[in-house]
PDB file of N, CA and C in Angstrom:
ATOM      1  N   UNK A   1      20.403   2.770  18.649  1.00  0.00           N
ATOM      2  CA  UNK A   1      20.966   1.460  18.926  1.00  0.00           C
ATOM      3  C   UNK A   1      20.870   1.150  20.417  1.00  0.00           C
ATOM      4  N   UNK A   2      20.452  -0.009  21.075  1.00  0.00           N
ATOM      5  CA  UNK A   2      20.381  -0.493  21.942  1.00  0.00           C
ATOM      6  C   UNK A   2      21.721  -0.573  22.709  1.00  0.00           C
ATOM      7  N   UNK A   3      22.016  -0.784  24.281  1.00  0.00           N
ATOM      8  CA  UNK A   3      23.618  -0.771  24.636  1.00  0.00           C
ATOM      9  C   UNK A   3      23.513  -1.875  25.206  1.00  0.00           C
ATOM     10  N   UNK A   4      24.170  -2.834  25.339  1.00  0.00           N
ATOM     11  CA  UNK A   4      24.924  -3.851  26.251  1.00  0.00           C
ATOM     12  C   UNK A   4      25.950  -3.381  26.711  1.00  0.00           C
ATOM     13  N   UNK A   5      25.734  -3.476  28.366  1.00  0.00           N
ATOM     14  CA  UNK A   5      26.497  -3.264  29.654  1.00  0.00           C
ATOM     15  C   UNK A   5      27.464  -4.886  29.604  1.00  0.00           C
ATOM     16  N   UNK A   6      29.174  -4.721  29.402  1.00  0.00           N
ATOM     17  CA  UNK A   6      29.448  -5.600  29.788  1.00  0.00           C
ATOM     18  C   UNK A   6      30.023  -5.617  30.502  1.00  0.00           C
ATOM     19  N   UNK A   7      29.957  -6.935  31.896  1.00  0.00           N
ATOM     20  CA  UNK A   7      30.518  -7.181  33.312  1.00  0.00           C
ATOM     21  C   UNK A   7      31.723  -7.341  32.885  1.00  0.00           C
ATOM     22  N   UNK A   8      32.444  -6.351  34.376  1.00  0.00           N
ATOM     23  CA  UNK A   8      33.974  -7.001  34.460  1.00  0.00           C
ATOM     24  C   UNK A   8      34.641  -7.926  33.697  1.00  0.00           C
ATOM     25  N   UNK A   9      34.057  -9.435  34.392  1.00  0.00           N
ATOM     26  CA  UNK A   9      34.998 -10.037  33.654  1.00  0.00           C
ATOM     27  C   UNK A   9      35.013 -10.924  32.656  1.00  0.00           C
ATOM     28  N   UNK A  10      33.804 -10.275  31.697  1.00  0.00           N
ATOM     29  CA  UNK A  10      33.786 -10.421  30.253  1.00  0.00           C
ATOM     30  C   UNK A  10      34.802  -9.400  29.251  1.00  0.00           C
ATOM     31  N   UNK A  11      35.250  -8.666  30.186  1.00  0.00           N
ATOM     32  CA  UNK A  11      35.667  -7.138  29.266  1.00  0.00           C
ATOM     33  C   UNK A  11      36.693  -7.698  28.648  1.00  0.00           C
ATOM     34  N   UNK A  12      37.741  -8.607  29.079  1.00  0.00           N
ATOM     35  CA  UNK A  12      38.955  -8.742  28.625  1.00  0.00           C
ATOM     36  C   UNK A  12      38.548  -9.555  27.327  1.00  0.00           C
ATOM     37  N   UNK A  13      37.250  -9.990  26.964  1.00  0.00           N
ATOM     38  CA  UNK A  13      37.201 -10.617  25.490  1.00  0.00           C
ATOM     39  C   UNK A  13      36.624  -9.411  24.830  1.00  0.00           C
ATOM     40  N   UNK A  14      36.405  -8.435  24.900  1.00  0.00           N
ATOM     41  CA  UNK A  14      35.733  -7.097  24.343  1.00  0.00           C
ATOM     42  C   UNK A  14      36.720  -6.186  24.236  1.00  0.00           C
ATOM     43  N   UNK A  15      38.228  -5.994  24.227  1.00  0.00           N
ATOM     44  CA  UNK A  15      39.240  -5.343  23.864  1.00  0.00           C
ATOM     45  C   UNK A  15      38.893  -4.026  25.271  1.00  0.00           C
ATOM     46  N   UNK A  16      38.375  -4.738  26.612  1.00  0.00           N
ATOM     47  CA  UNK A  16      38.044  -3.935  27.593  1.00  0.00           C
ATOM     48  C   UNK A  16      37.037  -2.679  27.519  1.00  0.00           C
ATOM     49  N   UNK A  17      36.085  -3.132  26.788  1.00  0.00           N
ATOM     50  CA  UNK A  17      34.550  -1.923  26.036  1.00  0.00           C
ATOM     51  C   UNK A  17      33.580  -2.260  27.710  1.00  0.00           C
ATOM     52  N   UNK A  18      33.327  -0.791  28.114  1.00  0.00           N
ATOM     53  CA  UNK A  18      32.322  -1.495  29.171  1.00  0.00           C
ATOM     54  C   UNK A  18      30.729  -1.887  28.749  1.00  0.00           C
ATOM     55  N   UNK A  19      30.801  -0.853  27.249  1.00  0.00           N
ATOM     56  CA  UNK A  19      29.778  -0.665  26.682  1.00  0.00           C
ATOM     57  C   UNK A  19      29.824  -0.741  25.383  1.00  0.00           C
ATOM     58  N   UNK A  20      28.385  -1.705  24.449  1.00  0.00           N
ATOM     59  CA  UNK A  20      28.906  -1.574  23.434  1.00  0.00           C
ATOM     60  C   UNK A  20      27.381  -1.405  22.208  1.00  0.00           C
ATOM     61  N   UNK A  21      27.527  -0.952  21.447  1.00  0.00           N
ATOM     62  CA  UNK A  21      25.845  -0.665  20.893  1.00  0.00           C
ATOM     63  C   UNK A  21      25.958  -2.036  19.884  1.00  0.00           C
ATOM     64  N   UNK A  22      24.293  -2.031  19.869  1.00  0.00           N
ATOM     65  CA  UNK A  22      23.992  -3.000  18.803  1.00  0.00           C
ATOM     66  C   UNK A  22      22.590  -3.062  18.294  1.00  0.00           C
ATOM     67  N   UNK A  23      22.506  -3.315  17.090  1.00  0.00           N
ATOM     68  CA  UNK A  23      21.370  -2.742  16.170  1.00  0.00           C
ATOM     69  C   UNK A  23      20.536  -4.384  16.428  1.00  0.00           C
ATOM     70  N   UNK A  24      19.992  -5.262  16.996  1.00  0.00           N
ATOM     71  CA  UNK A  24      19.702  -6.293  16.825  1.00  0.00           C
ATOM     72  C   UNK A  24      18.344  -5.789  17.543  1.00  0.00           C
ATOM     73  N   UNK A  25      17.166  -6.469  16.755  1.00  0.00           N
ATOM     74  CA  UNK A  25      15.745  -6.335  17.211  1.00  0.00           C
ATOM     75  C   UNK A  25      14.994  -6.840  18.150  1.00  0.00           C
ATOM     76  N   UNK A  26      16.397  -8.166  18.533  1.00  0.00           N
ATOM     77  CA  UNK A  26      15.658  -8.780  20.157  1.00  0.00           C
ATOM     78  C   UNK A  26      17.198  -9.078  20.732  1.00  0.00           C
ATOM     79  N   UNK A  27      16.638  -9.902  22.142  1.00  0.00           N
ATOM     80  CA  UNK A  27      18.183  -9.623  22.947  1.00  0.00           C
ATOM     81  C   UNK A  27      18.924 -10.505  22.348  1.00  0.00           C
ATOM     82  N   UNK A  28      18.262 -12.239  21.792  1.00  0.00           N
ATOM     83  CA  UNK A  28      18.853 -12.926  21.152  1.00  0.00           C
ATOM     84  C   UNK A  28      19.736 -12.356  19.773  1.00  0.00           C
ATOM     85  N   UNK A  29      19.468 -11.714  19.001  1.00  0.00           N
ATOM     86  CA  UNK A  29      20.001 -11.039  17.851  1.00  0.00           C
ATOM     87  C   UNK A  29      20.856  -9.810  18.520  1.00  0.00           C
ATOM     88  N   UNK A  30      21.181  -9.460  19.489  1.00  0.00           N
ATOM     89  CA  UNK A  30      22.127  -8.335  20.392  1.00  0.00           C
ATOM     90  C   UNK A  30      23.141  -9.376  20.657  1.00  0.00           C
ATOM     91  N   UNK A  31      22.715 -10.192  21.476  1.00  0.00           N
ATOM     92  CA  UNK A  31      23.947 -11.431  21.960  1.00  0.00           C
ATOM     93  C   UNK A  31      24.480 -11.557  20.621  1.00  0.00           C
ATOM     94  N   UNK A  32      23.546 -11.953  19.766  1.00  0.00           N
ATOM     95  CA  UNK A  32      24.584 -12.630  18.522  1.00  0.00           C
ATOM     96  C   UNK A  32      25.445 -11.852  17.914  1.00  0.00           C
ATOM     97  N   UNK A  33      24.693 -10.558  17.943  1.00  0.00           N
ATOM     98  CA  UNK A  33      26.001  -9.451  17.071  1.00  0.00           C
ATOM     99  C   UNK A  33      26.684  -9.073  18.182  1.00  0.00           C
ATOM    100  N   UNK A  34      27.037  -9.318  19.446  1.00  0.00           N
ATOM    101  CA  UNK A  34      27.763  -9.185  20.263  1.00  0.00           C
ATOM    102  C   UNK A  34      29.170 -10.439  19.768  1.00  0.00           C
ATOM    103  N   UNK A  35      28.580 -11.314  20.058  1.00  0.00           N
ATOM    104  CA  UNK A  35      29.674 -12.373  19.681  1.00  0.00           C
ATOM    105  C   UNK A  35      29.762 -12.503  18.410  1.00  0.00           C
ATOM    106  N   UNK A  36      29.562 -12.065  17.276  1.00  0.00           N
ATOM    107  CA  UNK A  36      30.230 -11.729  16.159  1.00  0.00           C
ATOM    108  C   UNK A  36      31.281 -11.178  16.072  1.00  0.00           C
ATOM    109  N   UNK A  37      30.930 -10.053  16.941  1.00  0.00           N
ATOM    110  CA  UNK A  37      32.022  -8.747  16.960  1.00  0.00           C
ATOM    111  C   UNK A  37      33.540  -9.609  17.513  1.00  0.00           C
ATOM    112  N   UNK A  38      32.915  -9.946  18.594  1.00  0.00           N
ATOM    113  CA  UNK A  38      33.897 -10.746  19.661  1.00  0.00           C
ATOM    114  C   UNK A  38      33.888 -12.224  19.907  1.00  0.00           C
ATOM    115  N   UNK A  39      34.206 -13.045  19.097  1.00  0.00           N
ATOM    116  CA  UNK A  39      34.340 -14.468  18.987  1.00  0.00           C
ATOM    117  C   UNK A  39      35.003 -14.914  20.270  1.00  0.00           C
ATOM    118  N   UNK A  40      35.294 -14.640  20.907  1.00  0.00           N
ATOM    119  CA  UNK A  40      35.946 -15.189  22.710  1.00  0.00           C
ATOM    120  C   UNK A  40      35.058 -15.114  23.382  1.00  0.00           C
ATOM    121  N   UNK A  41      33.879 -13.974  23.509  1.00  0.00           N
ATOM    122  CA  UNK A  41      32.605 -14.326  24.460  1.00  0.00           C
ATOM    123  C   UNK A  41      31.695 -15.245  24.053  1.00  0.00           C
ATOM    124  N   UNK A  42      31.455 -16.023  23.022  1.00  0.00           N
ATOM    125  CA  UNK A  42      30.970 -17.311  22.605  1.00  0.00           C
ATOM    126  C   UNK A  42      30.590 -18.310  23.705  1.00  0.00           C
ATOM    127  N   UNK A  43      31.648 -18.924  23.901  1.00  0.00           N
ATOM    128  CA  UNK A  43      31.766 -19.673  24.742  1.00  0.00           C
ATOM    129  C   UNK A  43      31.082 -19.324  26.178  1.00  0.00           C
ATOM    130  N   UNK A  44      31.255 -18.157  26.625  1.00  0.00           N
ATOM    131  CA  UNK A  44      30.571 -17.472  27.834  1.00  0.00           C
ATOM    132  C   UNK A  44      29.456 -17.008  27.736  1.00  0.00           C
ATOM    133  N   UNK A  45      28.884 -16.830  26.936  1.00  0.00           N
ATOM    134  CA  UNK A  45      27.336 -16.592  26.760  1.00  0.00           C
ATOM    135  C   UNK A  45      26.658 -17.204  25.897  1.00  0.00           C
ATOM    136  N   UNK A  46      26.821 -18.199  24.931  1.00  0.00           N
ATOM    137  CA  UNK A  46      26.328 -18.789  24.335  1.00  0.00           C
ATOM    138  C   UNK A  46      25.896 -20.405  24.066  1.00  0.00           C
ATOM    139  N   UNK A  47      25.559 -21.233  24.363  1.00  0.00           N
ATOM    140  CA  UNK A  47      25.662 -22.466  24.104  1.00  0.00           C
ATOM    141  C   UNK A  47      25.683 -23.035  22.328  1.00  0.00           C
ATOM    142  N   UNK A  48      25.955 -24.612  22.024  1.00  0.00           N
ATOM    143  CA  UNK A  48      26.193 -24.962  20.947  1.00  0.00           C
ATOM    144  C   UNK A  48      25.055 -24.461  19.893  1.00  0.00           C
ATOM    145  N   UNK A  49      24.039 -24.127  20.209  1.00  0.00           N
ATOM    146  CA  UNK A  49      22.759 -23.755  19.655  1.00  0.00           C
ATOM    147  C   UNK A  49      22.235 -22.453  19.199  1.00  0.00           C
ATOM    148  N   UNK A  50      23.689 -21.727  19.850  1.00  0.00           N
ATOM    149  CA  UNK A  50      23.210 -20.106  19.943  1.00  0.00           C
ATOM    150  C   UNK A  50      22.302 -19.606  20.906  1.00  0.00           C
ATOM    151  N   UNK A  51      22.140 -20.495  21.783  1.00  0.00           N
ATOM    152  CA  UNK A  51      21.053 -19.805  23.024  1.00  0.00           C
ATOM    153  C   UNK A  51      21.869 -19.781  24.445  1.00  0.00           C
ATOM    154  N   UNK A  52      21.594 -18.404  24.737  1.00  0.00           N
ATOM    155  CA  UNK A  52      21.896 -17.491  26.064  1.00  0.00           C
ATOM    156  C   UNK A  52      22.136 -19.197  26.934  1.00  0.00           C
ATOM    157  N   UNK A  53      23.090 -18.878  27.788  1.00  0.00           N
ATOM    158  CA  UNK A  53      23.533 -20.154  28.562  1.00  0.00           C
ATOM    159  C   UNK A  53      23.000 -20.078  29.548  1.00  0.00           C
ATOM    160  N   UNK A  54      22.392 -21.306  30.321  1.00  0.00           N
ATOM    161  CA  UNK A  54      21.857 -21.148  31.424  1.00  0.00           C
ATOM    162  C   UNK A  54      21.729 -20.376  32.373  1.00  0.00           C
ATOM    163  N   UNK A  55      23.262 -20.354  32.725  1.00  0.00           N
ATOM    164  CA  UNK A  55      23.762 -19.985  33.747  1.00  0.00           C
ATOM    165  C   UNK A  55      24.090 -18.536  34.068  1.00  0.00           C
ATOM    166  N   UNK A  56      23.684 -17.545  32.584  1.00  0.00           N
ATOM    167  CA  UNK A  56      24.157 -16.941  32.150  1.00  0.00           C
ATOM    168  C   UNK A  56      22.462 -15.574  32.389  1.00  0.00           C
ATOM    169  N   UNK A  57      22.610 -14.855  33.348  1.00  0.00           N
ATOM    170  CA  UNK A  57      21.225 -13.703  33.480  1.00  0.00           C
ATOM    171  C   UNK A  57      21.431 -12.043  32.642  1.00  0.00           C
ATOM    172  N   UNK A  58      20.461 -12.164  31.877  1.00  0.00           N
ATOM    173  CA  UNK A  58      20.235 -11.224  30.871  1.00  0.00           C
ATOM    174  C   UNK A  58      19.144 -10.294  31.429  1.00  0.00           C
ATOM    175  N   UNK A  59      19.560  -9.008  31.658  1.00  0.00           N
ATOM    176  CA  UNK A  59      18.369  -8.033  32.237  1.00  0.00           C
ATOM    177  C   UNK A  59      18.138  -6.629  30.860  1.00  0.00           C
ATOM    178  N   UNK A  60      17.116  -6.678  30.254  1.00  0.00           N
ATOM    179  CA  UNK A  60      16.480  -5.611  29.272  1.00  0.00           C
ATOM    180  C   UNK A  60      16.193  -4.330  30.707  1.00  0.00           C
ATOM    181  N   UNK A  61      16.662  -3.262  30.768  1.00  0.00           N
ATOM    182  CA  UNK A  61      16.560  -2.621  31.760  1.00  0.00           C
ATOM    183  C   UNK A  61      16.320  -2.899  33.553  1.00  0.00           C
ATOM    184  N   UNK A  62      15.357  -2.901  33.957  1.00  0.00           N
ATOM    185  CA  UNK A  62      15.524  -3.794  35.384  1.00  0.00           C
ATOM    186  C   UNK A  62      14.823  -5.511  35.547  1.00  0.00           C
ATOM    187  N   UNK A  63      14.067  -5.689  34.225  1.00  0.00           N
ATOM    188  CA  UNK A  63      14.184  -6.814  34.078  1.00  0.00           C
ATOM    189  C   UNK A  63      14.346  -8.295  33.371  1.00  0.00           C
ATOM    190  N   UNK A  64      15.129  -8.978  34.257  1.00  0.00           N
ATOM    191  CA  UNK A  64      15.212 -10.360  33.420  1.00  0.00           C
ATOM    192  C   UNK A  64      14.963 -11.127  32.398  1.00  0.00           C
ATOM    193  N   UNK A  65      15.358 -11.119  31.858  1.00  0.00           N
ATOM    194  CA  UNK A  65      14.375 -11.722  30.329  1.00  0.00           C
ATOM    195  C   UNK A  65      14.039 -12.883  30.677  1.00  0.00           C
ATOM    196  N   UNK A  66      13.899 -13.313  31.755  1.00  0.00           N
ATOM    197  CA  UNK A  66      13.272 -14.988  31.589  1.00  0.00           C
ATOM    198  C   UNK A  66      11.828 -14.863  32.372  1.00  0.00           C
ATOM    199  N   UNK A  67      11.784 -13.316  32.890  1.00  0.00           N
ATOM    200  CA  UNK A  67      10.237 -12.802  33.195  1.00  0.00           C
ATOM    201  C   UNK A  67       9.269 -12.437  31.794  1.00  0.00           C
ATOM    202  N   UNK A  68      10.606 -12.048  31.078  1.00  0.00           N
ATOM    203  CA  UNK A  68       9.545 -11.794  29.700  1.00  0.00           C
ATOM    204  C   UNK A  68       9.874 -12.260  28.531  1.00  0.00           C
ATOM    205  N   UNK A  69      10.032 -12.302  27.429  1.00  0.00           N
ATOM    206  CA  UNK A  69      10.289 -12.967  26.269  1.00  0.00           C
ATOM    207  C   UNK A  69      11.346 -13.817  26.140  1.00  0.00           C
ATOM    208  N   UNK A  70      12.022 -14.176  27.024  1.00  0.00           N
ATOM    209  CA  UNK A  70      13.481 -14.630  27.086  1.00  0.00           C
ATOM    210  C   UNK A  70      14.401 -14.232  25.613  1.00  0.00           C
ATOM    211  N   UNK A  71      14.609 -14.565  25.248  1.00  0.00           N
ATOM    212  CA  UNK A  71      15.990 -14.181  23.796  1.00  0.00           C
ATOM    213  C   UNK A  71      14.496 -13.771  22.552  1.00  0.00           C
ATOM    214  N   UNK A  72      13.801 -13.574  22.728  1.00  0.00           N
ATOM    215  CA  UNK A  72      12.815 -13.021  22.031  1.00  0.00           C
ATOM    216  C   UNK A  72      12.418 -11.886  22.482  1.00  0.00           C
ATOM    217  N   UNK A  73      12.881 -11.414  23.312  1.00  0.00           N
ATOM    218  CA  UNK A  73      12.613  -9.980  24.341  1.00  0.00           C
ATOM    219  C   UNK A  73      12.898  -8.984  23.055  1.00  0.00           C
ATOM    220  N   UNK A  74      12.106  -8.125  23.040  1.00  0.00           N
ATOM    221  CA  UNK A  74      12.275  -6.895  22.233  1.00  0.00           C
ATOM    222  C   UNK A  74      13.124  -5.719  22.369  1.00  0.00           C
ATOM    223  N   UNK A  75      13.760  -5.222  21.627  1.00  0.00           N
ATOM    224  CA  UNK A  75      14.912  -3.972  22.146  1.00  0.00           C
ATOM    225  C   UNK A  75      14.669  -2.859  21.388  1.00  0.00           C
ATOM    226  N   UNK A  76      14.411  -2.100  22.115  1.00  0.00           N
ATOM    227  CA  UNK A  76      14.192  -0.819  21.382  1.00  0.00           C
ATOM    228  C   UNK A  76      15.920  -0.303  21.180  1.00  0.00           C
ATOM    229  N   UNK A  77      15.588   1.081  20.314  1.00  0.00           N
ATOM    230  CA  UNK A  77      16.847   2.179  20.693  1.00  0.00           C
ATOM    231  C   UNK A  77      17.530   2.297  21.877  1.00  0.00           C
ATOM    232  N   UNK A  78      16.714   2.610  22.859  1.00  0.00           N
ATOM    233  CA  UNK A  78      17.113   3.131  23.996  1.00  0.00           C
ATOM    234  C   UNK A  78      17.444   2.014  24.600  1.00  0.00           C
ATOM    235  N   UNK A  79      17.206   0.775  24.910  1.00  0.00           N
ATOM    236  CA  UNK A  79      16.886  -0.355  25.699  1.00  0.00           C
ATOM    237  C   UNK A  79      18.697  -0.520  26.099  1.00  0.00           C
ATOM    238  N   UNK A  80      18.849  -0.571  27.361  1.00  0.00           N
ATOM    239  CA  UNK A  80      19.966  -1.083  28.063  1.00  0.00           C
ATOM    240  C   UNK A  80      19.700  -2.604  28.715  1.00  0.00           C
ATOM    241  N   UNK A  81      20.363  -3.733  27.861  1.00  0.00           N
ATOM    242  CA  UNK A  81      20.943  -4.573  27.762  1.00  0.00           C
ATOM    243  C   UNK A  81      22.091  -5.156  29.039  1.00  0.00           C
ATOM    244  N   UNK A  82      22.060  -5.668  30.178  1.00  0.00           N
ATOM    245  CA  UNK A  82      22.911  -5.926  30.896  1.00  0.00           C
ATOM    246  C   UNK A  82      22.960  -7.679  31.145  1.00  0.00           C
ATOM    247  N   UNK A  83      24.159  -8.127  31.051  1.00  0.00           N
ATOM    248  CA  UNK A  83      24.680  -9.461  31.280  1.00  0.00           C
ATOM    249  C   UNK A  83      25.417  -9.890  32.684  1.00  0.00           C
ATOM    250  N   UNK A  84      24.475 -10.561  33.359  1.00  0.00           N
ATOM    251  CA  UNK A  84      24.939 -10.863  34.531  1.00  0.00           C
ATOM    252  C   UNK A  84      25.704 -12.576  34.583  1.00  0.00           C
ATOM    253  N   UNK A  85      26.860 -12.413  34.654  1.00  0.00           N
ATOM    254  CA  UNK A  85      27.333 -13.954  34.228  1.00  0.00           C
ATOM    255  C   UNK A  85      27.085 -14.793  36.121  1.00  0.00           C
ATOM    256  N   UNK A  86      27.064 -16.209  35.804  1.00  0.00           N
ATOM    257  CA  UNK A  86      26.923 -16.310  37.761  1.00  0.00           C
ATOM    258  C   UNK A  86      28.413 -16.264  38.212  1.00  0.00           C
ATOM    259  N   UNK A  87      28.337 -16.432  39.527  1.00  0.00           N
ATOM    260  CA  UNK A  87      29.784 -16.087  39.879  1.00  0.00           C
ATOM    261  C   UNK A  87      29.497 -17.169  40.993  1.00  0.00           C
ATOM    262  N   UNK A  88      30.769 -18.278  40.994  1.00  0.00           N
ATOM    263  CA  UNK A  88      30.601 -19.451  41.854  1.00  0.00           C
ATOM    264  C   UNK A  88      31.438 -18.707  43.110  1.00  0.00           C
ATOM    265  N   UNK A  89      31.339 -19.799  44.513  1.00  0.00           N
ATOM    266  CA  UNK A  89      31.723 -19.709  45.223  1.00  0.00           C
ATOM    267  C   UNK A  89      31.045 -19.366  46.634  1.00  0.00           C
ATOM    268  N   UNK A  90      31.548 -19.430  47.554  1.00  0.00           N
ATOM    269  CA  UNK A  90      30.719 -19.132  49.241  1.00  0.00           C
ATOM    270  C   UNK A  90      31.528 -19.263  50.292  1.00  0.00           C
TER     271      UNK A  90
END
């Protein structure tokens, strides 16, 4: 199973998991059984459509999925999954 790394301060909708596995065959189908599990990160990573939110950076090991398949990105077993939400301010 693939892992999603989740940031800080998503944890408090994840019953505080920093990490969590998921059997989904691309990152789009990981997000989704992510927010299955956890219906409160919806809103934070997802738009009305089910697609990864803009604003919202998805890295398949060191890189970005919008360098490569975006939510069609492939996940192996091993594949570490990390969600970088943006963080306003300056």
């Amino acid at each position: 199973m693939a892992k999603i790394i989740i940031p800080t301060p998503l944890r408090k909708f994840t019953d505080n998991n920093t990490t969590l596995d998921v059997s989904g065959a691309t990152v789009g189908e990981s997000i989704g059984e992510l927010v299955i599990a956890f219906p409160g990160l919806k809103q934070h990573l997802q738009d009305q459509g089910n697609k990864i939110r803009s604003y919202v950076n998805v890295f398949v090991g060191d890189e970005n999925i919008r360098s490569l398949d975006n939510e069609n990105t492939a996940v192996a077993e091993d594949t570490i999954i990390s969600i970088v939400p943006a963080i306003a301010g300056g």
